[in-house]
Protein backbone atom coordinates (compact mmCIF):
# COMPACT_ATOMS: atom_id res chain seq x y z
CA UNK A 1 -58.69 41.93 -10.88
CA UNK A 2 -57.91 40.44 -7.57
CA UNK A 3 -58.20 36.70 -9.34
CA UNK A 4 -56.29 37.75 -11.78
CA UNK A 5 -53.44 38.84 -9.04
CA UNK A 6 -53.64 35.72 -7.20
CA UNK A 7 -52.95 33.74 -10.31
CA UNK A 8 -49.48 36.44 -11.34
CA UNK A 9 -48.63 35.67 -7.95
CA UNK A 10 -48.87 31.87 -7.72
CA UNK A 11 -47.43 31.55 -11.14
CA UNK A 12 -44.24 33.56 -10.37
CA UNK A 13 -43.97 31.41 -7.30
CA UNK A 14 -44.28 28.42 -8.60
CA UNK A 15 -41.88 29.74 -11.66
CA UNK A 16 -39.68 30.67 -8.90
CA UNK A 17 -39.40 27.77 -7.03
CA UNK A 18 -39.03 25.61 -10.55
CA UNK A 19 -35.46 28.01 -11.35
CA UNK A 20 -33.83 26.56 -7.40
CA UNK A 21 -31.17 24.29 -7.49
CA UNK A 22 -31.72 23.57 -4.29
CA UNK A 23 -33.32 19.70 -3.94
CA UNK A 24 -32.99 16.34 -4.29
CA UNK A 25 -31.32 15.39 -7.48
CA UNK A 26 -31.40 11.89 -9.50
CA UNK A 27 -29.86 10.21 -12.73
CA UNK A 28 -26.73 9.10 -14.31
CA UNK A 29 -23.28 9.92 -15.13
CA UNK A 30 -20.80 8.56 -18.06
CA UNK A 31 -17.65 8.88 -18.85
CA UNK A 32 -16.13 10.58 -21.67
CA UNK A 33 -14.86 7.58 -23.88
CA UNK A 34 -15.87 4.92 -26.18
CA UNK A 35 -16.87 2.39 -23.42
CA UNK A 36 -20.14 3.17 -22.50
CA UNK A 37 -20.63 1.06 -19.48
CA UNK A 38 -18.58 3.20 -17.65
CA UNK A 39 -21.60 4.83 -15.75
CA UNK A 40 -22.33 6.06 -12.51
CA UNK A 41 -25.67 6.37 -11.10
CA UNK A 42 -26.03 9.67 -8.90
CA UNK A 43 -27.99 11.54 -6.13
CA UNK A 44 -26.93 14.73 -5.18
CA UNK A 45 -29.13 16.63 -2.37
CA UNK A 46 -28.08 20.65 -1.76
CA UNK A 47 -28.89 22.98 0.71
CA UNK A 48 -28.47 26.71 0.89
CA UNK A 49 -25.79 28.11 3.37
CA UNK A 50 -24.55 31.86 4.37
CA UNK A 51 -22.17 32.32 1.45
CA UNK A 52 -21.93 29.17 -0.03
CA UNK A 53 -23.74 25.47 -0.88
CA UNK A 54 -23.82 22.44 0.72
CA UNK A 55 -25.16 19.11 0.33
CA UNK A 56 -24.29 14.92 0.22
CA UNK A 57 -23.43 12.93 -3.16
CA UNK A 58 -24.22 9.74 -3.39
CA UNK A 59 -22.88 7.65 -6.17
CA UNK A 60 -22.83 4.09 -7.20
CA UNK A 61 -20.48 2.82 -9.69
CA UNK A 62 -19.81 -1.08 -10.06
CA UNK A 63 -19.64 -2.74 -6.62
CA UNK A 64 -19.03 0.52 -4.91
CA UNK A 65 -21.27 2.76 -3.41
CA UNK A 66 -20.43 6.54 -1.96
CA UNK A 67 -21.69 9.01 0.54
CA UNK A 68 -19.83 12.70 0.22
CA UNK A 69 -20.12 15.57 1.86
CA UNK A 70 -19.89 18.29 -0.54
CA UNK A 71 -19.08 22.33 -0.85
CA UNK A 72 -19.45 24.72 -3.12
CA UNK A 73 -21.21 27.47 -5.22
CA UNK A 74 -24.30 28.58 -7.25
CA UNK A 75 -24.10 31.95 -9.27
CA UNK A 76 -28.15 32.53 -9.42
CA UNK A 77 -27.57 34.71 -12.70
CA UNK A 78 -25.65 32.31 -14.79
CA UNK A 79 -27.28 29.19 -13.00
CA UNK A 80 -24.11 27.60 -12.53
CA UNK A 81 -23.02 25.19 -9.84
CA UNK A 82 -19.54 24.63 -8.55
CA UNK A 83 -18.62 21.73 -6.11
CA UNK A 84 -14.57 21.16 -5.33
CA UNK A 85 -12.50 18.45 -4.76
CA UNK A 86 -15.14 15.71 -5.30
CA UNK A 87 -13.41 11.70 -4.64
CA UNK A 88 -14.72 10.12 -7.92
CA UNK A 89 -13.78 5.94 -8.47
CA UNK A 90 -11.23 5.93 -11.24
CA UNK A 91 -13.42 4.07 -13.90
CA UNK A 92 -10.68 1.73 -15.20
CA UNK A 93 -10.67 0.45 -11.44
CA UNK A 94 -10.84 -3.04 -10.25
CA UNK A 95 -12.15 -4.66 -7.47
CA UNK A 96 -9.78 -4.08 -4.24
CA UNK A 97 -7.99 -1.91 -6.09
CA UNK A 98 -9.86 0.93 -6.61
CA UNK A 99 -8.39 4.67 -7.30
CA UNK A 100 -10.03 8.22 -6.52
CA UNK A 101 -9.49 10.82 -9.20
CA UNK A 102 -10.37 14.11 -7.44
CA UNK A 103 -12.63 16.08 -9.27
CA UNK A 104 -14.63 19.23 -9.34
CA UNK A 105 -18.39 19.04 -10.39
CA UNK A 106 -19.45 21.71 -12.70
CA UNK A 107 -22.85 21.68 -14.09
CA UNK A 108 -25.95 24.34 -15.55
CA UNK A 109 -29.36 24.30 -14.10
CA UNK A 110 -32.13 23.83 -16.77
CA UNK A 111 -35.73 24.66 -16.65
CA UNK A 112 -38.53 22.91 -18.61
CA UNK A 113 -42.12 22.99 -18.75
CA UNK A 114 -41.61 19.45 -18.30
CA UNK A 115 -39.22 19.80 -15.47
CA UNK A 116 -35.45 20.63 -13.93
CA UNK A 117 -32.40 19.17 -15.22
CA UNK A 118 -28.81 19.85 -13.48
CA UNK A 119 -26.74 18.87 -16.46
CA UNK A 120 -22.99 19.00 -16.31
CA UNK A 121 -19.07 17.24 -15.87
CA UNK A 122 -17.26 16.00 -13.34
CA UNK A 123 -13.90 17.58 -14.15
CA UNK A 124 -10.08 16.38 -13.01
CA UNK A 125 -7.71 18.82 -11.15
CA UNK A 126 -5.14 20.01 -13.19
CA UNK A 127 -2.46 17.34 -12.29
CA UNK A 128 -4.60 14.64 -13.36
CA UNK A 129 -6.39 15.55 -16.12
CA UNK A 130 -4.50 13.31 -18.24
CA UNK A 131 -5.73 10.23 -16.45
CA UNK A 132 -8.79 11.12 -14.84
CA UNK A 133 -11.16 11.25 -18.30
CA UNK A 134 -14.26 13.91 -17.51
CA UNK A 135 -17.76 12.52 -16.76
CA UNK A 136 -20.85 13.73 -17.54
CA UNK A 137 -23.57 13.68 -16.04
CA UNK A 138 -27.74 14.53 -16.25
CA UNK A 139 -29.66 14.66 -12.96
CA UNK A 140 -33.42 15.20 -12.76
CA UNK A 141 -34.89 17.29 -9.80
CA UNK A 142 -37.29 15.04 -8.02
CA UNK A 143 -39.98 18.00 -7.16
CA UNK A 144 -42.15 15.78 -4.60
CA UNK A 145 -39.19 15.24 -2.41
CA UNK A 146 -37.87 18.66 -2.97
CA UNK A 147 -40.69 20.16 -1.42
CA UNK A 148 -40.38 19.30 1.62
CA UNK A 149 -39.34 21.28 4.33
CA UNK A 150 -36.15 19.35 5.21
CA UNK A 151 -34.36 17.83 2.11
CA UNK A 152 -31.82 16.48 3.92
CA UNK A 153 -34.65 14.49 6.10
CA UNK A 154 -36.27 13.70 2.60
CA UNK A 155 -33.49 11.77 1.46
CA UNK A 156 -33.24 9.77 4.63
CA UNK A 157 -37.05 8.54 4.28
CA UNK A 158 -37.14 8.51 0.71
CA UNK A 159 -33.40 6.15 0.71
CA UNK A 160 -35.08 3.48 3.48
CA UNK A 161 -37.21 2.24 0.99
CA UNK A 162 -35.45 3.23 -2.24
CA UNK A 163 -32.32 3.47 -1.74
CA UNK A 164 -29.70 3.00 -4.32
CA UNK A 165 -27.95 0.29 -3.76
CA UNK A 166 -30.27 -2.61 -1.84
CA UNK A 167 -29.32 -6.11 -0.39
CA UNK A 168 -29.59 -8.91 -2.91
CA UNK A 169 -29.74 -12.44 -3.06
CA UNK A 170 -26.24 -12.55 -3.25
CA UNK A 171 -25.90 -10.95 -0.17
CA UNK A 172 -27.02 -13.82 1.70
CA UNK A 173 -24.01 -16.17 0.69
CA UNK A 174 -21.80 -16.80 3.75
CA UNK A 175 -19.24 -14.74 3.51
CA UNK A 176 -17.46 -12.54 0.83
CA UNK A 177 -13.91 -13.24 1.14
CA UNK A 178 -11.02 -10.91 1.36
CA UNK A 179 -7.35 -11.41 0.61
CA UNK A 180 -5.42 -9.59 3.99
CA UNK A 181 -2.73 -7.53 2.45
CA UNK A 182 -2.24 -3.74 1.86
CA UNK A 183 -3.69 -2.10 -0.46
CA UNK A 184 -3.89 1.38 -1.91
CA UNK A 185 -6.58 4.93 -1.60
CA UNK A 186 -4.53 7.47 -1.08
CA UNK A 187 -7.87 9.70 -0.13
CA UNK A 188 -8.70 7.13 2.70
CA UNK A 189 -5.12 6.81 3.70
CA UNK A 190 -5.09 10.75 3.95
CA UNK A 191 -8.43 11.21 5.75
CA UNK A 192 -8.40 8.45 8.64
CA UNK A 193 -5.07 10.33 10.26
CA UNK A 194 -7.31 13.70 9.98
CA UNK A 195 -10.06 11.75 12.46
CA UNK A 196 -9.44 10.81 16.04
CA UNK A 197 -8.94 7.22 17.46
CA UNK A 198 -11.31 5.74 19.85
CA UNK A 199 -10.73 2.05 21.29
CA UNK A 200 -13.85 0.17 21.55
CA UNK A 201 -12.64 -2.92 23.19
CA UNK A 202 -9.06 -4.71 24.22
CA UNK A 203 -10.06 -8.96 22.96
CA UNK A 204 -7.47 -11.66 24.57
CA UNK A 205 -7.64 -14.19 22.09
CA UNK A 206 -5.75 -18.02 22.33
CA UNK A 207 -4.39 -18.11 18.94
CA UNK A 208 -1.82 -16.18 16.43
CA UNK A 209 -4.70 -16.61 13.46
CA UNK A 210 -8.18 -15.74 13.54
CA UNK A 211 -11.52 -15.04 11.58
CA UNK A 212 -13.20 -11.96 11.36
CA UNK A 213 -16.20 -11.12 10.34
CA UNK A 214 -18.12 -7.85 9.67
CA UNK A 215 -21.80 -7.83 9.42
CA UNK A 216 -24.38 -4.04 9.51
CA UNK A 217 -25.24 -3.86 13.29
CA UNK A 218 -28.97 -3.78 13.05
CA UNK A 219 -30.81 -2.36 9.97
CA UNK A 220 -28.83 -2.71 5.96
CA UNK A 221 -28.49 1.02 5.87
CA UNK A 222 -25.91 1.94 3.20
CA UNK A 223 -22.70 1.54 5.89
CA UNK A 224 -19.44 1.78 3.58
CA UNK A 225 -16.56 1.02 5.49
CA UNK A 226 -12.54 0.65 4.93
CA UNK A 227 -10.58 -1.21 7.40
CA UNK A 228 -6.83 -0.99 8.78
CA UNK A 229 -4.72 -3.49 10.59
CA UNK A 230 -1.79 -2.32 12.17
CA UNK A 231 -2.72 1.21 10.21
CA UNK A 232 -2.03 -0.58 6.94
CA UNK A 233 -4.84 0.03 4.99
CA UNK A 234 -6.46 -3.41 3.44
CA UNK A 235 -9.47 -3.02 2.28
CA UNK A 236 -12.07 -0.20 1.26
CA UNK A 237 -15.65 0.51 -0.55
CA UNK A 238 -17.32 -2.49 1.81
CA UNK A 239 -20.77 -2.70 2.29
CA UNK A 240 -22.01 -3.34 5.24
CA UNK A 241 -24.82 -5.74 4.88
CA UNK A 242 -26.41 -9.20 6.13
CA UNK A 243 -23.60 -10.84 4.26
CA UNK A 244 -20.30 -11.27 5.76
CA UNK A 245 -16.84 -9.64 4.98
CA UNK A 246 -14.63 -12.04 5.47
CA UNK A 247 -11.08 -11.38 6.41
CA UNK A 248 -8.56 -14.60 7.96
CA UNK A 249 -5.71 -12.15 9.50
CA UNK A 250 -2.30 -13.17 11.83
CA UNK A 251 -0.73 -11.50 14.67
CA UNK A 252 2.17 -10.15 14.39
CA UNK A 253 3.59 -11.24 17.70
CA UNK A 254 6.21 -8.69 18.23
CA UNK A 255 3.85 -6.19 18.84
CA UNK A 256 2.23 -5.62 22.48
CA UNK A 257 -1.07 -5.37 20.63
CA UNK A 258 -2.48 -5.78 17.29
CA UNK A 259 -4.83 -3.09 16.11
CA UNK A 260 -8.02 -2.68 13.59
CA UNK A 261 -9.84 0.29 12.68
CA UNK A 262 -12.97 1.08 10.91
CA UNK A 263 -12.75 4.13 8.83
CA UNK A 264 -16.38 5.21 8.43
CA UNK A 265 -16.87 6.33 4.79
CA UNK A 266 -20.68 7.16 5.12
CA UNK A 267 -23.16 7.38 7.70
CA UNK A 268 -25.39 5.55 6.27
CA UNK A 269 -29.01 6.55 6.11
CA UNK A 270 -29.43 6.13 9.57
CA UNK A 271 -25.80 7.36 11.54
CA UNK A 272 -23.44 6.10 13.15
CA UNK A 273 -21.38 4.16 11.16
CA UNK A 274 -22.02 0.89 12.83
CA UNK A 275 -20.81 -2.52 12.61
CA UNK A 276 -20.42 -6.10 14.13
CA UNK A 277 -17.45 -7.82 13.95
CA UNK A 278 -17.60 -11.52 14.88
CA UNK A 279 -13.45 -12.89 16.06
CA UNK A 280 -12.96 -16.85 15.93
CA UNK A 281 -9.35 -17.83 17.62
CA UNK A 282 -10.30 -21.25 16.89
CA UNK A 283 -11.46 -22.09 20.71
CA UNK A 284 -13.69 -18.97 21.15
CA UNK A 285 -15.77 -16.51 19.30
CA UNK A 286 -15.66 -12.34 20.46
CA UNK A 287 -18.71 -10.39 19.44
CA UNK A 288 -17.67 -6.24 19.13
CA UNK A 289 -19.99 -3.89 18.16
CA UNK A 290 -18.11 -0.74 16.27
CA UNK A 291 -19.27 2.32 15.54
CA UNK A 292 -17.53 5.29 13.89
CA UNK A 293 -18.32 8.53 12.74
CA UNK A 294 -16.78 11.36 9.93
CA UNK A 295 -14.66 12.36 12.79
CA UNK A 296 -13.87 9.17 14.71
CA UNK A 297 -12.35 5.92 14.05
CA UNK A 298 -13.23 2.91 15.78
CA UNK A 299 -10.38 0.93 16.82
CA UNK A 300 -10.36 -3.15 18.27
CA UNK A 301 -6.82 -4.09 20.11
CA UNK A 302 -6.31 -7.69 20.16
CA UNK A 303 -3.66 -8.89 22.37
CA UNK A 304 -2.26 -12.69 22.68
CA UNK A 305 -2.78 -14.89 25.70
CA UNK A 306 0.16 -16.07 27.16
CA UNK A 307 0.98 -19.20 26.50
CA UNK A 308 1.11 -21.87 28.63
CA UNK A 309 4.37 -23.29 29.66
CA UNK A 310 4.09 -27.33 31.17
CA UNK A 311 7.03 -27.93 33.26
């Protein structure tokens, strides 16, 4: 009778545990049209909170990859999950000009004797649910992970060896060019004035045009930066990685000081935010090591020598 008990009790345990959404989450999402390459591959890791859920997407879709924090709500009954206002790349976008549609993620927790399945749609606010087309998505719980005692620390070890997106032989080629001029991510543009600005270092340089350079500082983690100059924003979704991003920028001289910031998008599997930037005026090269955080952007001032005047 007592055996018998045991085995009652482990199975409604184990039955128990099977029915959480709560975990480390894996698989793909597509978009609702005819074009079926237009799919994301997705993690999503969520934790229990007083009230509410929380948790980090991850998502990589064509070059870019993303790191969210995320918020929202699981009815235990009705095994549904709501998380709000989720930045999704726009799937008709292009390279350096890439658009967030801001969607909710709405999905239904399904239990196997083969497994758990979170299976759902990313859905558009009302205002742009014209353009924004819904995605849907099918994410497998990965139960080894999810047993441990901290999934947030799961995903960290499990990502160092497998994470999504990994450096590539392509990502030892010299440099990956970008054209300086603004561009547009009205999410970005929004966030970085909701963060404060910290300067790391004040560079004299000797010329009016210089290289910069932006390599990971230390180990490829999964760094995603956007950068500013002169709080224009020109470039966003960059991976930080052994492989240079390349940028050729000029002062504007009627300005005391010229100004970049890094707008941290992740932290990476291992935070801060870090980067360094290599400057080349031509005569000299400036090492600066960045580092920013969800709530601080790192900021560079370069200033102009004065010029020489031979009498």
């Amino acid at each position: 009778m007592n055996k018998f008990l045991v085995i009652i009790f482990l199975f409604l345990s184990l039955h128990s545990t099977a029915q959480s959404v709560f975990g480390y989450w894996y698989g793909n999402a597509n978009v609702k049209t005819n074009n079926s390459a237009n799919n994301y591959l997705v993690e999503l890791v969520l934790n229990p909170e007083k009230g509410y859920v929380s948790g980090v997407l991850n998502y990589f879709f064509k070059n870019t990859y993303r790191s969210l924090q995320v918020k929202g709500n699981y009815d235990t009954k009705t095994r549904r999950l709501h998380l709000y206002e989720i930045p999704v790349t726009y799937f008709g976008s292009v390279t350096n000009m890439e658009v967030d549609c801001i969607m909710n993620m709405i999905g239904s927790l399904r239990v196997t004797q083969t497994g758990s399945n979170l299976i759902g749609s990313f859905i558009s606010l009302p205002a742009t649910k014209y353009i924004c087309a819904e995605i849907n998505f099918n994410l497998n719980l990965n139960a080894d992970i999810s047993k441990k005692d901290s999934v947030m620390l799961a995903i960290k070890n499990y990502k160092e060896t497998n994470q999504m997106w990994k450096p590539t032989l392509a990502d030892t080629l010299p440099a990956q060019n970008i054209i300086t001029r603004k561009v547009i991510n009205y999410v970005i543009e929004k966030e970085v004035n909701e963060r404060d600005y910290v300067v790391i270092d004040d560079v004299l340089v000797e010329s009016d045009t210089l290289k910069m350079d932006f390599y990971d500082n230390g180990e490829v983690d999964g760094d995603s930066i956007s950068i500013f100059y002169n709080k224009k924003l020109i470039a966003f979704h960059q991976k930080l990685s052994t492989r240079s991003i390349h940028f050729e920028i000029v002062l504007d001289t009627l300005l005391q000081s010229n100004e970049v910031t890094m707008f941290a998008e992740n932290l990476g599997s291992i935070p801060p935010n870090t980067a360094l930037m290599i400057i080349d005026d031509g005569k000299n090269k400036y090492n600066v090591r960045m580092a920013s955080s969800l709530d601080k952007n790192a900021i560079l001032r370069i200033k102009r020598k004065p010029k020489l005047v031979l009498k």
